[in-house]
Protein backbone atom coordinates (compact mmCIF):
# COMPACT_ATOMS: atom_id res chain seq x y z
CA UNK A 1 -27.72 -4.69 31.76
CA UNK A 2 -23.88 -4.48 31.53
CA UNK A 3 -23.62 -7.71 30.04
CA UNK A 4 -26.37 -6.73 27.17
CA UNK A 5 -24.32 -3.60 27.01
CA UNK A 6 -21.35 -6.14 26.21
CA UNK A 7 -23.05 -8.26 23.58
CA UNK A 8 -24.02 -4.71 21.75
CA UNK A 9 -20.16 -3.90 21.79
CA UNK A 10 -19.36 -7.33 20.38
CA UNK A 11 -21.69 -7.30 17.61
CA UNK A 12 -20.81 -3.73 16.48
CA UNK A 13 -17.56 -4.38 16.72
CA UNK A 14 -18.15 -7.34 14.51
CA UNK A 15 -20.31 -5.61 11.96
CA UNK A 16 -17.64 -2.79 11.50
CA UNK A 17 -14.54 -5.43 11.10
CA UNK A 18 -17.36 -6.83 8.03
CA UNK A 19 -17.64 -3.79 6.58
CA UNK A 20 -13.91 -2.66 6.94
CA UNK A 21 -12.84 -6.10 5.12
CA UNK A 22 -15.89 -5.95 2.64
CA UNK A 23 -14.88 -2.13 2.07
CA UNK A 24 -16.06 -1.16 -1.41
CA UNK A 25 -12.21 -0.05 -2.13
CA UNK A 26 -11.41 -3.60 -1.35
CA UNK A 27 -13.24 -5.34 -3.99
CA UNK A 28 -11.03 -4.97 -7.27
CA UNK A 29 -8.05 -6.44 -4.79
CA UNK A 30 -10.52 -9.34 -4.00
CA UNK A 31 -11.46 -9.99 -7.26
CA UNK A 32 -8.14 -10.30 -8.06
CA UNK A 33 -7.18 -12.69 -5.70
CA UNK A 34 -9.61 -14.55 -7.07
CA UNK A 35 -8.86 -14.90 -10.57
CA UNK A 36 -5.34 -15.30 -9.88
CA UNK A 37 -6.58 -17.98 -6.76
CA UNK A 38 -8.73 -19.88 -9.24
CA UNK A 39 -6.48 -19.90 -12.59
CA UNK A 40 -8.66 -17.61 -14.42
CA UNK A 41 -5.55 -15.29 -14.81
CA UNK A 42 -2.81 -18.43 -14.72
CA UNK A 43 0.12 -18.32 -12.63
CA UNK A 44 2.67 -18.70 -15.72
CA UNK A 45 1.95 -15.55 -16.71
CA UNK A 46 5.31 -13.45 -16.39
CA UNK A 47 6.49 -12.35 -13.12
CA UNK A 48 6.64 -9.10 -14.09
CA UNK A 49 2.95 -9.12 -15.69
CA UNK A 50 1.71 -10.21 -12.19
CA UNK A 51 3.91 -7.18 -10.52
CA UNK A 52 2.54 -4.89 -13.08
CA UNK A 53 -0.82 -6.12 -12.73
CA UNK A 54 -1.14 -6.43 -8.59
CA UNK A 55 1.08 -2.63 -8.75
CA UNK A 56 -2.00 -1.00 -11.25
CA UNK A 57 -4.85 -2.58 -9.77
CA UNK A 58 -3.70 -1.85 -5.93
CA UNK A 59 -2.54 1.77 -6.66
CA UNK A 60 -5.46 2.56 -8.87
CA UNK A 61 -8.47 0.95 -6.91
CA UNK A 62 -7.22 1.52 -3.26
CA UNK A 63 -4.30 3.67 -2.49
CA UNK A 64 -5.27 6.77 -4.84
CA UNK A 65 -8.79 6.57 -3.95
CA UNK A 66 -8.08 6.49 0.08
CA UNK A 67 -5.54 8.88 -0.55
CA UNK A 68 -7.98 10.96 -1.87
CA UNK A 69 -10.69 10.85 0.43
CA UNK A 70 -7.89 11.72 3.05
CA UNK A 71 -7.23 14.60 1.15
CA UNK A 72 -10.97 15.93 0.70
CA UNK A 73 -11.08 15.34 4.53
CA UNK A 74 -7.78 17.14 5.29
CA UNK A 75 -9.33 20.54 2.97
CA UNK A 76 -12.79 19.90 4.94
CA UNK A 77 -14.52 19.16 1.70
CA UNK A 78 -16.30 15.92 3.45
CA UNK A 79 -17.16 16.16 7.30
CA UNK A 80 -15.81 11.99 7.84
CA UNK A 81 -14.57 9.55 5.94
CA UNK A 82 -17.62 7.39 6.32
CA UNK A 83 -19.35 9.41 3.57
CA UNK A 84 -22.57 9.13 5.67
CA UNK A 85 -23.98 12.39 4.66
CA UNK A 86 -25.43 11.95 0.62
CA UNK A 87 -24.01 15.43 -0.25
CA UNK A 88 -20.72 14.34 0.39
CA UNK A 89 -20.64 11.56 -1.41
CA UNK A 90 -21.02 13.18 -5.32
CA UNK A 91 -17.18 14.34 -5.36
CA UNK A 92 -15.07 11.18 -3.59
CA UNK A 93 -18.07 9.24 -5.94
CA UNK A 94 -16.09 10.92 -9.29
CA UNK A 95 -13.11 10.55 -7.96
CA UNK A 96 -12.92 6.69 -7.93
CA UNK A 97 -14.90 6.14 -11.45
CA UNK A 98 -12.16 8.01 -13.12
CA UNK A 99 -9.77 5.70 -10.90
CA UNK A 100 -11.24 3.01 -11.91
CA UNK A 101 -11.29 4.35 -15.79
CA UNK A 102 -7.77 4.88 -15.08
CA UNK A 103 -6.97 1.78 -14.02
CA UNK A 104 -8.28 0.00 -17.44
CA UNK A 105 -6.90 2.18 -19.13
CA UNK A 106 -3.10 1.38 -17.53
CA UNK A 107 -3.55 -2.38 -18.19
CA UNK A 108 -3.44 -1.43 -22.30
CA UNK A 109 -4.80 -3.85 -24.74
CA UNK A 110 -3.44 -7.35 -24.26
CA UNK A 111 -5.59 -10.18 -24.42
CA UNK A 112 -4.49 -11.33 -20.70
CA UNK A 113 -5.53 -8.44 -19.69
CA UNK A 114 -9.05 -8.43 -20.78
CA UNK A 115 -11.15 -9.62 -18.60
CA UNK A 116 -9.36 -7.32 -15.97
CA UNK A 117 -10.31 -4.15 -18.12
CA UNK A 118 -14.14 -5.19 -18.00
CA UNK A 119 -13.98 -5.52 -14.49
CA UNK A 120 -12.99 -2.15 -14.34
CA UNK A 121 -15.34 -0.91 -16.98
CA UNK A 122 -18.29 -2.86 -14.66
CA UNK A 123 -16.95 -1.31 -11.34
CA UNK A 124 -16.66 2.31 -12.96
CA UNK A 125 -20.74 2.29 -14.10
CA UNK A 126 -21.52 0.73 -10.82
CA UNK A 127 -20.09 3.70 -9.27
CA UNK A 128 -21.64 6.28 -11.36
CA UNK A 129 -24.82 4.17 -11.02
CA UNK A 130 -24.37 4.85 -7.41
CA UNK A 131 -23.52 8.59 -8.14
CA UNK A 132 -26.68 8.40 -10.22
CA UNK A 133 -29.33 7.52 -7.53
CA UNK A 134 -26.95 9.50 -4.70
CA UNK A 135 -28.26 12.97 -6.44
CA UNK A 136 -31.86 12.53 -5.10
CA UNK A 137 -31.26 9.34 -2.42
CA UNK A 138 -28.95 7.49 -0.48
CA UNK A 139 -28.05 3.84 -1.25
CA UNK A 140 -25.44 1.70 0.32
CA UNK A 141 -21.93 1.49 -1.20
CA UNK A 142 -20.98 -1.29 0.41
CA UNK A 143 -23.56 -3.19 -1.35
CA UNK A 144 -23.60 -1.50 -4.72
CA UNK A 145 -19.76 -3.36 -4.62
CA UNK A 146 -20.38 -6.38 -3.16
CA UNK A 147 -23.49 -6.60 -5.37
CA UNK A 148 -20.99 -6.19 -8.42
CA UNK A 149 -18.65 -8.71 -7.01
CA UNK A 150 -21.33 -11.29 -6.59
CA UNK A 151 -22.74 -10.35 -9.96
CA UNK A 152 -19.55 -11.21 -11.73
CA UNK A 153 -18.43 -14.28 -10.14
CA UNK A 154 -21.90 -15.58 -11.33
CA UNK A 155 -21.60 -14.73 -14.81
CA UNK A 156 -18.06 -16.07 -14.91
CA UNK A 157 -19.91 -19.53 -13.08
CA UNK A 158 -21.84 -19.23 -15.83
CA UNK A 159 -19.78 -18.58 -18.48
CA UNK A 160 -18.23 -22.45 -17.34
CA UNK A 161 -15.45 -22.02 -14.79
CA UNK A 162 -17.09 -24.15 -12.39
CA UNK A 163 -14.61 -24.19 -9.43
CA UNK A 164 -15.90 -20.81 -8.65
CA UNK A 165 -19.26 -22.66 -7.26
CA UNK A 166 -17.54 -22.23 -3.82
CA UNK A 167 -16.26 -18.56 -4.49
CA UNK A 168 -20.15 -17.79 -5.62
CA UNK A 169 -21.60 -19.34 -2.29
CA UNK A 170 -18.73 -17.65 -0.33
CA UNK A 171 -19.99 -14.03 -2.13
CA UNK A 172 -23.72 -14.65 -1.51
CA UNK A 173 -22.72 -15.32 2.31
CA UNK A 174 -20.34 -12.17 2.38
CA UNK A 175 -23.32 -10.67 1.33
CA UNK A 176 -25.93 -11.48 3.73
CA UNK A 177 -23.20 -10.37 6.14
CA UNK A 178 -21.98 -7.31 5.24
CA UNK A 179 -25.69 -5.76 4.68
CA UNK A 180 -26.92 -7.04 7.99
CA UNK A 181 -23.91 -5.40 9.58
CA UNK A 182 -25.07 -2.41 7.81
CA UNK A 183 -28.45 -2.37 8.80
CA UNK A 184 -26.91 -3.65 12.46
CA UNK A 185 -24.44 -0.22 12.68
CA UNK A 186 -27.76 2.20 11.67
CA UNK A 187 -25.53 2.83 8.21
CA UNK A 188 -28.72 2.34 5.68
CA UNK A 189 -32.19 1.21 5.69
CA UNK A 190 -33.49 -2.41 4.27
CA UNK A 191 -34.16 -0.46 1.10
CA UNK A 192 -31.08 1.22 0.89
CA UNK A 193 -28.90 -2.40 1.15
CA UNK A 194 -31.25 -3.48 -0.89
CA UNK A 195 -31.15 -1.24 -3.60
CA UNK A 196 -27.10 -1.62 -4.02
CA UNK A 197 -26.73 -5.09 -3.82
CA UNK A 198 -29.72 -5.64 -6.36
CA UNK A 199 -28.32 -2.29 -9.01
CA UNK A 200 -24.44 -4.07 -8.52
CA UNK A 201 -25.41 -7.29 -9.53
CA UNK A 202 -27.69 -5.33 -12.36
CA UNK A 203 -25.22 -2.87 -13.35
CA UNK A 204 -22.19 -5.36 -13.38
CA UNK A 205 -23.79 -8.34 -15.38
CA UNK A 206 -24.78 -6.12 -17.99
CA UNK A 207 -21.24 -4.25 -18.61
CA UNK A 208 -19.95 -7.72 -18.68
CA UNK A 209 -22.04 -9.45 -21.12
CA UNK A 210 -22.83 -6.30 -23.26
CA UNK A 211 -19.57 -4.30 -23.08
């Protein structure tokens, strides 16, 4: 009995490392690393491009939104900051679309910076897609990002930058881990994972190609 007891520990402590390092604030800082990993956005690009570029997408995507969820904690406007209640998910939900609207909007209108400004345009409406279905049911964030992630890197596959075949399998793996670590932590139900992986992909790919 104590060792099942042990193997339960393991595994949940495995599913919530997933879901920390697949955290839906997480995913713009991924995506970078891979466009900058892969050449998409090339390395000669100005030093001080890339510092600008790492600075707005960190800040904008990660540090303002956690900062602000602490905040709605610290004034009791959201019980934890695992948003597992649906209520209390509409205001930290508006809170990172405008960050993410924020954050194309700081990266102007070079060319280079393009593609980077979609991204953010995708990952805004797959938020307020989220926000959307949130007002009458409850689907996973986690996999509304990942979902957009995945949906991405396959249209940029697509699109002909074909060392990203590895990155692609890599995402569809990530995937398949992060919602059964979900489902494994009592987080959502089959539908639920379901749901946000399927609207990310959805929501993403058609930002991307019709944007």
């Amino acid at each position: 009995m104590e060792r099942g007891m042990e193997e339960r520990n393991v595994w949940k402590g495995l599913s919530r490392g997933v879901s920390y390092l697949l955290h839906p604030f997480l995913m713009p800082v991924w995506l970078l690393a891979i466009l900058f990993g892969t050449g998409i956005l090339p390395f000669w690009l100005p030093a001080e491009i890339r510092r600008y570029i790492l600075l707005v997408v960190t800040v904008d995507t990660l540090v303002v939104p956690a900062a602000g969820i602490f905040l709605m904690r610290a004034f009791g406007l959201i019980g934890d900051f695992s948003l597992s209640q649906r209520r209390e998910r509409t205001l930290p939900m508006l809170v990172v679309a405008f960050c993410y609207a924020l954050c194309g909007w700081m990266l102007g209108s070079l060319p280079v910076f393009f593609l980077l400004r979609r991204i953010m345009l995708a990952a805004m409406a797959c938020t307020l897609f989220a926000f959307v279905v949130n007002l009458r049911w409850q689907v996973s964030l986690h996999m509304t990002a990942i979902g957009a992630a995945t949906g991405m890197v396959a249209l940029l596959l697509y699109a002909g930058y074909t060392g990203l075949i590895g990155i692609f399998c890599g995402a569809v793996l990530c995937a398949g881990m992060l919602g059964s670590a979900r489902l494994y932590l009592g987080k959502h139900t089959p539908a639920q994972v379901a749901v946000g992986f399927a609207g990310g992909v959805l929501v993403a790919g058609a930002v991307l190609l019709l944007a």
